[in-house]
C-alpha atoms as a PDB file:
ATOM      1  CA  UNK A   1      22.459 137.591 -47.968  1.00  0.00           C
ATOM      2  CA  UNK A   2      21.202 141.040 -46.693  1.00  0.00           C
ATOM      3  CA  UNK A   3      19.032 140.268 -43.733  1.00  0.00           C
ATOM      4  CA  UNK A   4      17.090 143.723 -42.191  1.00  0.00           C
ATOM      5  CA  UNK A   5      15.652 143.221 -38.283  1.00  0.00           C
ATOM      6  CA  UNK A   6      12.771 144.882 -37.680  1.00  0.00           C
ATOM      7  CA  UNK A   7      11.247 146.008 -34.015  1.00  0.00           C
ATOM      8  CA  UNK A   8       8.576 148.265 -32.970  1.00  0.00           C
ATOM      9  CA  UNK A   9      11.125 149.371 -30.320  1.00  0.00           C
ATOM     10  CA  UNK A  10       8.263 150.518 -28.107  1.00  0.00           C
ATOM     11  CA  UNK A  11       8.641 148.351 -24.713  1.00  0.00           C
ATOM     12  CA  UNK A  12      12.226 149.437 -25.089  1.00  0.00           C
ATOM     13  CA  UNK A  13      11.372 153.181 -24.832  1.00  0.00           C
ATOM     14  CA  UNK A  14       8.827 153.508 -22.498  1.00  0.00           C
ATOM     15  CA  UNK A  15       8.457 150.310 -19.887  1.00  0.00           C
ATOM     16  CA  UNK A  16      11.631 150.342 -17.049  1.00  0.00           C
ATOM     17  CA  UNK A  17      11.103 146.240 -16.627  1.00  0.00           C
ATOM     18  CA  UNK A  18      12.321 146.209 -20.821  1.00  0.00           C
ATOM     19  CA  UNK A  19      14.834 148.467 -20.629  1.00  0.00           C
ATOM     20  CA  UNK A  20      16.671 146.613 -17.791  1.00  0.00           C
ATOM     21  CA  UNK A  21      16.615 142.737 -20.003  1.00  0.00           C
ATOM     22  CA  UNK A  22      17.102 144.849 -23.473  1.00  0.00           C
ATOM     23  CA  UNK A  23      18.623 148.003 -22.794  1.00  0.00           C
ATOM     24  CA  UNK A  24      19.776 147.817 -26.735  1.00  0.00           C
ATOM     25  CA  UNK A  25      16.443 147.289 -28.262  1.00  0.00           C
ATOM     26  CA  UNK A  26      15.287 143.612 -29.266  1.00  0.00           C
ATOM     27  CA  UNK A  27      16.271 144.697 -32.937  1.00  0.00           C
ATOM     28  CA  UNK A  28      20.044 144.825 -32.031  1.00  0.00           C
ATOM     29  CA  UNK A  29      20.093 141.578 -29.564  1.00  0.00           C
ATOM     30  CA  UNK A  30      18.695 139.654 -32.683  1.00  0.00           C
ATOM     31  CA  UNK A  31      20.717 141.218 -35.250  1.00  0.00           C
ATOM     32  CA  UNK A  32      24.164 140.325 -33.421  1.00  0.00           C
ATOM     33  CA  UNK A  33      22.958 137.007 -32.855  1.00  0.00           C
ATOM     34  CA  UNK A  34      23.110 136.673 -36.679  1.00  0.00           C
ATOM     35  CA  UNK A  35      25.830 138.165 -37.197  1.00  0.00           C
ATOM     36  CA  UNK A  36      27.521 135.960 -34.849  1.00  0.00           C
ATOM     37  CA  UNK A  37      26.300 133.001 -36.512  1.00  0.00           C
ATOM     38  CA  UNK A  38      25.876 133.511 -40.140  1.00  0.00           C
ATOM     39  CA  UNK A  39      29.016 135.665 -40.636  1.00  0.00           C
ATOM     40  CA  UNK A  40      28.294 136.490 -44.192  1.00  0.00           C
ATOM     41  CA  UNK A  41      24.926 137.935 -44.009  1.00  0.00           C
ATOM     42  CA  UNK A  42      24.949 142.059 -44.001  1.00  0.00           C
ATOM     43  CA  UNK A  43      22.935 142.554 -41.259  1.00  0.00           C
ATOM     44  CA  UNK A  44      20.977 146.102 -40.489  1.00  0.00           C
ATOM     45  CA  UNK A  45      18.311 147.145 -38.024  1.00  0.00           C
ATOM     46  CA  UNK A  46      15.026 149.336 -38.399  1.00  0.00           C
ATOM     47  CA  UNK A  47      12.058 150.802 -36.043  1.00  0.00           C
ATOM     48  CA  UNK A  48       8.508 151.791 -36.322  1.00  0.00           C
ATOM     49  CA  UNK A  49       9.770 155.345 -35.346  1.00  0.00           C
ATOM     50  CA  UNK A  50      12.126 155.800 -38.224  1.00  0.00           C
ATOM     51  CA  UNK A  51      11.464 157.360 -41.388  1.00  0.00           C
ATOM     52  CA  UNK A  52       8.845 154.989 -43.538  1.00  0.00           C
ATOM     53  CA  UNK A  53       8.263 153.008 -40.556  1.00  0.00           C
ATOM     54  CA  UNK A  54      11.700 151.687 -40.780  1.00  0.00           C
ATOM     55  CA  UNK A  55      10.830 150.102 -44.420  1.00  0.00           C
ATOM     56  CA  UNK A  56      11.007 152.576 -47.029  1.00  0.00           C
ATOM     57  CA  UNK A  57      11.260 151.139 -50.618  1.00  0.00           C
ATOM     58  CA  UNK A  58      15.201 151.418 -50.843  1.00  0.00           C
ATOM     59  CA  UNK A  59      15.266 149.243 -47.493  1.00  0.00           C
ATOM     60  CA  UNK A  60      12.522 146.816 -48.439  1.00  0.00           C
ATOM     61  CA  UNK A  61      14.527 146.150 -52.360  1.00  0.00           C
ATOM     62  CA  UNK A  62      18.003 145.532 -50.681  1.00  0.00           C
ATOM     63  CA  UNK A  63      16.635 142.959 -48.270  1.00  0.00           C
ATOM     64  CA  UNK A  64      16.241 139.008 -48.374  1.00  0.00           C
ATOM     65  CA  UNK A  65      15.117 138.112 -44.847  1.00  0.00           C
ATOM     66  CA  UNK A  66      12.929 140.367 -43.438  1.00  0.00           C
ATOM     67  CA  UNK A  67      13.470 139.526 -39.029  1.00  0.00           C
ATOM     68  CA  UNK A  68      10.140 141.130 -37.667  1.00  0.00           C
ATOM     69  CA  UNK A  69       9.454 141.629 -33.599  1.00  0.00           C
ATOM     70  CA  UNK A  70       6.252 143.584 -32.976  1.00  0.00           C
ATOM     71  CA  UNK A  71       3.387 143.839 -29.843  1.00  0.00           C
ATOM     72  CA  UNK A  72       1.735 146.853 -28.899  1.00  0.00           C
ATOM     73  CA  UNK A  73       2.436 148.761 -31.653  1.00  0.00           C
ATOM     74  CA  UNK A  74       1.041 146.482 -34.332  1.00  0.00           C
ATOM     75  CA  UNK A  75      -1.754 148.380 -35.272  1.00  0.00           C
ATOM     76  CA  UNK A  76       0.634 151.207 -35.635  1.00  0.00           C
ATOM     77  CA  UNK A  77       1.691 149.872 -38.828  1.00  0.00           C
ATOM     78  CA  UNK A  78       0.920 151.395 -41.916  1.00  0.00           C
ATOM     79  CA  UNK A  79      -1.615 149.537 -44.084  1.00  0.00           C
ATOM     80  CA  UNK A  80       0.537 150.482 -47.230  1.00  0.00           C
ATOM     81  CA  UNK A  81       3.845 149.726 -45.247  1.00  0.00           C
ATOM     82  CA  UNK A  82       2.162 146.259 -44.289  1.00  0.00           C
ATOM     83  CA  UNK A  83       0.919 145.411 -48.257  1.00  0.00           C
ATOM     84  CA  UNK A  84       4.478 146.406 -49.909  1.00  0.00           C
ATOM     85  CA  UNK A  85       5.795 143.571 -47.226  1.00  0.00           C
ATOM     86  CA  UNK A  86       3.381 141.391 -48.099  1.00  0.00           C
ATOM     87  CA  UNK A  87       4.017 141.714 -51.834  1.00  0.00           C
ATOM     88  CA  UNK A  88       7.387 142.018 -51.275  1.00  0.00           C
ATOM     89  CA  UNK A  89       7.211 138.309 -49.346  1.00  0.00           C
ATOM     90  CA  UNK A  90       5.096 137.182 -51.956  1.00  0.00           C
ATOM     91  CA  UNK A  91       7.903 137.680 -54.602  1.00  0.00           C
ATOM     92  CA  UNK A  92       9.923 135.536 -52.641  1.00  0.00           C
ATOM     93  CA  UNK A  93      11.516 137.740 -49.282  1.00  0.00           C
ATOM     94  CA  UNK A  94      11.860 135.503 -47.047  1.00  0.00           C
ATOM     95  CA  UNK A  95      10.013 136.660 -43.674  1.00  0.00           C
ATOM     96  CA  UNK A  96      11.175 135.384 -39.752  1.00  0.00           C
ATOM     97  CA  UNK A  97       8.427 136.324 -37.695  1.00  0.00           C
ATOM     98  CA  UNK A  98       9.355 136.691 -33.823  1.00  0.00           C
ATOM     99  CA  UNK A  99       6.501 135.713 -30.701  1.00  0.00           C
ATOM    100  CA  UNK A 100       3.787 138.692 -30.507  1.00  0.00           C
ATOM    101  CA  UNK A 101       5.126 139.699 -34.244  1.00  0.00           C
ATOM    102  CA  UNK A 102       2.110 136.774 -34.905  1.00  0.00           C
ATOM    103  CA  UNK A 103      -0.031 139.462 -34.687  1.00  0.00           C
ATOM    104  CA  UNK A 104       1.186 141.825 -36.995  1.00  0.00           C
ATOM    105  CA  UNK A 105      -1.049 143.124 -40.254  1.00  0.00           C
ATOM    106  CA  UNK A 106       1.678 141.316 -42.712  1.00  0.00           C
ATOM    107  CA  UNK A 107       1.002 137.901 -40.670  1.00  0.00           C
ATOM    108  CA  UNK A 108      -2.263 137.815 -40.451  1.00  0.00           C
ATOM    109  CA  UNK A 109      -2.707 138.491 -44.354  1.00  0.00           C
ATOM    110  CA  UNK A 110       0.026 136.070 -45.318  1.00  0.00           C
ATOM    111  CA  UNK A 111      -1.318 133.434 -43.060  1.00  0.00           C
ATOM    112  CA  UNK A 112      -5.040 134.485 -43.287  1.00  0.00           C
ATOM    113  CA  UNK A 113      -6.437 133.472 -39.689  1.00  0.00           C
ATOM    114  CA  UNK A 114      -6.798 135.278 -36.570  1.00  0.00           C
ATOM    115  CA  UNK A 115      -4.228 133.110 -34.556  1.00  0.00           C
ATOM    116  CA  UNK A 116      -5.952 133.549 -31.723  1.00  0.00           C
ATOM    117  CA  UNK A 117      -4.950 131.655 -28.710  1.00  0.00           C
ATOM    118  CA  UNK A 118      -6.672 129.680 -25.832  1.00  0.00           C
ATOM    119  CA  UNK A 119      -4.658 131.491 -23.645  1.00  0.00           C
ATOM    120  CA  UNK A 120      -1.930 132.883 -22.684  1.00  0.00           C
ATOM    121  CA  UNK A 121       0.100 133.271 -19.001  1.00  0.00           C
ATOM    122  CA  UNK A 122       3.443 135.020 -17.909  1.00  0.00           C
ATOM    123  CA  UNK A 123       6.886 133.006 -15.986  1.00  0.00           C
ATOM    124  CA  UNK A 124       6.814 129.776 -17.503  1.00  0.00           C
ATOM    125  CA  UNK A 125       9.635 127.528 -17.902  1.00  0.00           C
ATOM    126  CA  UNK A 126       9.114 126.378 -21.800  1.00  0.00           C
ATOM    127  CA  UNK A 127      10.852 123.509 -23.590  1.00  0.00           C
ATOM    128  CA  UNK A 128      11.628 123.541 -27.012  1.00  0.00           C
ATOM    129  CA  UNK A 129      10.866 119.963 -28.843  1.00  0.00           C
ATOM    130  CA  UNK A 130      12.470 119.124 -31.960  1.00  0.00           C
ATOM    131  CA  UNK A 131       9.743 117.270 -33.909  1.00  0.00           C
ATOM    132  CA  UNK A 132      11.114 117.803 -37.798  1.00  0.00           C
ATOM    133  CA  UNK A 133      14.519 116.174 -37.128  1.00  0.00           C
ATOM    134  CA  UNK A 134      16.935 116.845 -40.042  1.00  0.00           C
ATOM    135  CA  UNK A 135      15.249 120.178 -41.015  1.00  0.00           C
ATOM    136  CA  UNK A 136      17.599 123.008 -41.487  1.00  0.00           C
ATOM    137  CA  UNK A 137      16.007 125.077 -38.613  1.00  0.00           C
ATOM    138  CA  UNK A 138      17.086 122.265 -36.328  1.00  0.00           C
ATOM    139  CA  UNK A 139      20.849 122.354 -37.208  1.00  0.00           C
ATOM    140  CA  UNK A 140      22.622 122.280 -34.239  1.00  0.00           C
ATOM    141  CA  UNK A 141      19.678 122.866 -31.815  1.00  0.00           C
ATOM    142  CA  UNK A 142      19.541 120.727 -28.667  1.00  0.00           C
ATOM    143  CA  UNK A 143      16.749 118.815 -28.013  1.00  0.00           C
ATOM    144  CA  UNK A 144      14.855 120.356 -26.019  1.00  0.00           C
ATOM    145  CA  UNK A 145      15.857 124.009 -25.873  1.00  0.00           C
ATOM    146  CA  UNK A 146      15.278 124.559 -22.133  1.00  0.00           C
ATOM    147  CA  UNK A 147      14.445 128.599 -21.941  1.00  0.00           C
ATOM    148  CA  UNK A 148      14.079 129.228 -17.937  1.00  0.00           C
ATOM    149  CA  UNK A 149      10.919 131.567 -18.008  1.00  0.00           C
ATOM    150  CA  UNK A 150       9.191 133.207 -20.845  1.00  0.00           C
ATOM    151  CA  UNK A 151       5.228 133.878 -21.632  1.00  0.00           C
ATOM    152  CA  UNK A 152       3.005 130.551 -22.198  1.00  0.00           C
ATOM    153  CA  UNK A 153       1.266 130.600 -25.558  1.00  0.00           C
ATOM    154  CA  UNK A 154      -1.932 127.574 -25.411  1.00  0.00           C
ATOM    155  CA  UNK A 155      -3.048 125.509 -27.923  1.00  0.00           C
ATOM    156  CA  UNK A 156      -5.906 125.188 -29.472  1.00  0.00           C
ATOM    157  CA  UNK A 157      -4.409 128.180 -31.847  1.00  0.00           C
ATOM    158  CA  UNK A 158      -6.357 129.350 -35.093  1.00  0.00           C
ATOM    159  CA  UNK A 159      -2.722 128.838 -36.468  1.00  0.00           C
ATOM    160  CA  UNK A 160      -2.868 127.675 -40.382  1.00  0.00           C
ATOM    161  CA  UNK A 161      -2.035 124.219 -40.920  1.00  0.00           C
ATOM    162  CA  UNK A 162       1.729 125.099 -41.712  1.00  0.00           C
ATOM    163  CA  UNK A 163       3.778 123.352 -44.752  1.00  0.00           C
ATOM    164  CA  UNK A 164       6.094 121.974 -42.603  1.00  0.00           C
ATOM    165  CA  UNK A 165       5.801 121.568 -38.493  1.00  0.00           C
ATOM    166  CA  UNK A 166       9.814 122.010 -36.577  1.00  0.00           C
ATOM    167  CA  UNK A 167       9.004 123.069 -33.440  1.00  0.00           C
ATOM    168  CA  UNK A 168       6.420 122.159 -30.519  1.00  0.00           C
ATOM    169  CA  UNK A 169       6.621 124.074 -27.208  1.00  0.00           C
ATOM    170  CA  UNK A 170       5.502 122.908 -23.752  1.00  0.00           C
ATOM    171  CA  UNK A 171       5.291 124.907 -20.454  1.00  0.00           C
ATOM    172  CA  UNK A 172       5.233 123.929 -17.211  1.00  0.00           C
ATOM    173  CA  UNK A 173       2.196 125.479 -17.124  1.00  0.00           C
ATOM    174  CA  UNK A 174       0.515 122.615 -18.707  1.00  0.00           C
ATOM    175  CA  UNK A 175       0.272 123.942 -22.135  1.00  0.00           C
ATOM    176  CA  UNK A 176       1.383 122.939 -25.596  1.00  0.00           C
ATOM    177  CA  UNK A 177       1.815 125.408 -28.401  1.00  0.00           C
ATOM    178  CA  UNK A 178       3.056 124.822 -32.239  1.00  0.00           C
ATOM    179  CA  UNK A 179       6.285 126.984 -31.958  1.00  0.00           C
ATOM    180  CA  UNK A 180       8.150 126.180 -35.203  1.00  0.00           C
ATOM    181  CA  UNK A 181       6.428 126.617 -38.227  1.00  0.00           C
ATOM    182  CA  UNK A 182       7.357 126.872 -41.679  1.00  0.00           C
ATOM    183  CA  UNK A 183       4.640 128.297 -44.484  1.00  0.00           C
ATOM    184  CA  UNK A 184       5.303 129.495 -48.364  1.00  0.00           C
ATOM    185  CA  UNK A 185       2.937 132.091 -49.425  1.00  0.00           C
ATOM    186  CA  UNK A 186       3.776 132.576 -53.473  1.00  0.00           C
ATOM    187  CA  UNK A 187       7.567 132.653 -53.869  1.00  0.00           C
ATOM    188  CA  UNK A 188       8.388 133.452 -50.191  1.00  0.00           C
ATOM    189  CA  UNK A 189       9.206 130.818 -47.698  1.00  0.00           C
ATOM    190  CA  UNK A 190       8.303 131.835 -43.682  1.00  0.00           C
ATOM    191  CA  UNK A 191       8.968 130.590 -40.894  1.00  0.00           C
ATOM    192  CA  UNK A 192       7.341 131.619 -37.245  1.00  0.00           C
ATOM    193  CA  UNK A 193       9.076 131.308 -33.931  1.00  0.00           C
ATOM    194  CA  UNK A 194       7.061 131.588 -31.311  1.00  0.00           C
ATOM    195  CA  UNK A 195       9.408 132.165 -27.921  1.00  0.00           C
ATOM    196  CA  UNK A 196      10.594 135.716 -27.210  1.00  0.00           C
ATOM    197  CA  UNK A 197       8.272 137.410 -24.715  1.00  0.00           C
ATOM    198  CA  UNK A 198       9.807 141.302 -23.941  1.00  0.00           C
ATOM    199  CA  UNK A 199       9.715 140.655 -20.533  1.00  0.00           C
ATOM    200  CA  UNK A 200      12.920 137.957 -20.662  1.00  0.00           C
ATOM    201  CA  UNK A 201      16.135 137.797 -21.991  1.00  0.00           C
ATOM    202  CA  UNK A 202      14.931 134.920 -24.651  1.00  0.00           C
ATOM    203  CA  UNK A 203      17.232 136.577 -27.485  1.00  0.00           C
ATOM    204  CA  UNK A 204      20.140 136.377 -25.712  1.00  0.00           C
ATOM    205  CA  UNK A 205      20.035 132.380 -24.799  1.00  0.00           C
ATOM    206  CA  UNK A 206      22.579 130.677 -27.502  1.00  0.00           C
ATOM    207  CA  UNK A 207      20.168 128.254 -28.495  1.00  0.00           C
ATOM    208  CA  UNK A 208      17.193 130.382 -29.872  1.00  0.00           C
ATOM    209  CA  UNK A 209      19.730 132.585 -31.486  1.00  0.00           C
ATOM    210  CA  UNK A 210      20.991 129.153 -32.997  1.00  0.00           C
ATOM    211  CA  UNK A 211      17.455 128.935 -34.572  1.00  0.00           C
ATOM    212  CA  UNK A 212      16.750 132.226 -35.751  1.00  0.00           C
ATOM    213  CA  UNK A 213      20.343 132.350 -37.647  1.00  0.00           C
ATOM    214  CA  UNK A 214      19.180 128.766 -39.136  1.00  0.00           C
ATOM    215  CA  UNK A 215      15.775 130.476 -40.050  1.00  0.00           C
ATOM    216  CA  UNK A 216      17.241 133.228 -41.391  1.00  0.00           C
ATOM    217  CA  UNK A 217      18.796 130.898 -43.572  1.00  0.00           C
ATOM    218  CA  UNK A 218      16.020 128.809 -44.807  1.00  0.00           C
ATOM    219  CA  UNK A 219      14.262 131.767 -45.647  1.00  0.00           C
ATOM    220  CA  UNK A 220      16.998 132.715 -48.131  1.00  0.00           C
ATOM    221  CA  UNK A 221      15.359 133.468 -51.549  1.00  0.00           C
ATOM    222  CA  UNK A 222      16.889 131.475 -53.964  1.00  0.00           C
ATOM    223  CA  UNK A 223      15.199 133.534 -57.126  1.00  0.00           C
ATOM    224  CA  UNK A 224      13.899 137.003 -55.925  1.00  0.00           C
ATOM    225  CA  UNK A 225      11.185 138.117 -58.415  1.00  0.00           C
ATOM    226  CA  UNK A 226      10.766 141.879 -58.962  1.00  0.00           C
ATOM    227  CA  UNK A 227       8.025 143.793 -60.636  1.00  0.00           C
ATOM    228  CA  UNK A 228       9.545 143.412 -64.028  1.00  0.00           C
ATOM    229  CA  UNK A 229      12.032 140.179 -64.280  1.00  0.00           C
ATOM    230  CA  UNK A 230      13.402 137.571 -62.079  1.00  0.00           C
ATOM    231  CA  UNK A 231      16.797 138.205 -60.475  1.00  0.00           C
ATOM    232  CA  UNK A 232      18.828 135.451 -59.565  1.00  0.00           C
ATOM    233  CA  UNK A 233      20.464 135.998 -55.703  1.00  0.00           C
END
């Protein structure tokens, strides 16, 4: 399984308060995570700044699960960077897409609302519920994740309806947010993960890296589809 990581890697650059909880970039504190956990994925890492965005073709064909973290930079993206994802997803990439990365052009076509929120508020405590038991997200996830502070996303969300519901989220600021879903859009399976705020060291908490690895996993194509034939992974 060849799993690429994708950041903007803008926080990391320019804002001190990032720096100090992700000195490595959010890209590499997710990647080792899987790495550590699913020991026979080939893991890489890419950024808006490199060449192609970080997703030239060569990089987009060799990967299975696309990991995607984005923010301030999502209108950065390149609409023909965002549409070869898409169709790339569509064929059956799987994609893992990471708090704020809700936001990005490639989630908003595949999932075809605005996602906006009722609101949103820094230093909450959030728990984690479990409400898909048995699901292969869940695999080894405690019930609830406790994660100490992070940002509070509020329902009501103009989230899709997703395929299958994992995950719901409450903060102790009084809020409730859908914070595990899984959606298919054509031959791709995604699934959304909505803790992770740059501000906190989310990504480095054993339990969400449990998840992501699980995701990561889930989102496994089974039968890739290219532009001329169907290649069996």
């Amino acid at each position: 399984m060849r799993v690429t990581v994708w950041n903007e890697n803008v926080h990391e650059r320019r804002d001190e308060s990032v720096q100090r909880v992700y000195p490595e970039g959010i890209h590499e504190v997710v990647a080792d995570g899987i790495r550590e956990l699913a020991p026979d994925a080939v893991v890489s890492t890419a950024t808006l700044d490199q060449p192609g965005q970080g997703l030239p073709d060569d990089v987009l064909q060799s990967t299975d699960v696309l990991v995607w973290w984005s923010h301030i930079a999502n209108d950065q993206l390149d609409d023909e960077v965002a549409d070869r994802v898409i169709a790339r997803v569509e064929r059956g990439m799987g994609l893992v897409l990471l708090h704020s990365a809700l936001y990005s052009k490639v989630s908003l076509e595949l999932l075809g609302t605005s996602c906006a929120l009722d609101r949103w508020a820094p230093d909450n405590e959030q728990r984690v519920w479990t409400v898909k038991a048995g699901h292969p997200v869940t695999a080894g996830v405690p019930n609830p994740i406790v994660i100490p502070a992070d940002e509070l996303y509020a329902e009501p969300c103009d989230l899709p309806e997703p395929d299958e519901l994992v995950f719901i989220s409450s903060y102790s600021g009084g809020a409730v947010f859908r914070s595990g879903c899984c959606f298919r859009r054509g031959a791709g399976r995604i699934f959304y993960f909505s803790p992770g705020d740059q501000q906190y060291p989310v990504y480095r908490q054993a339990e969400v890296r449990r998840v992501i690895a699980n995701a990561v996993g889930w989102a496994a194509p089974h039968i890739l589809l290219t532009t001329a034939s169907e290649e069996r992974l």
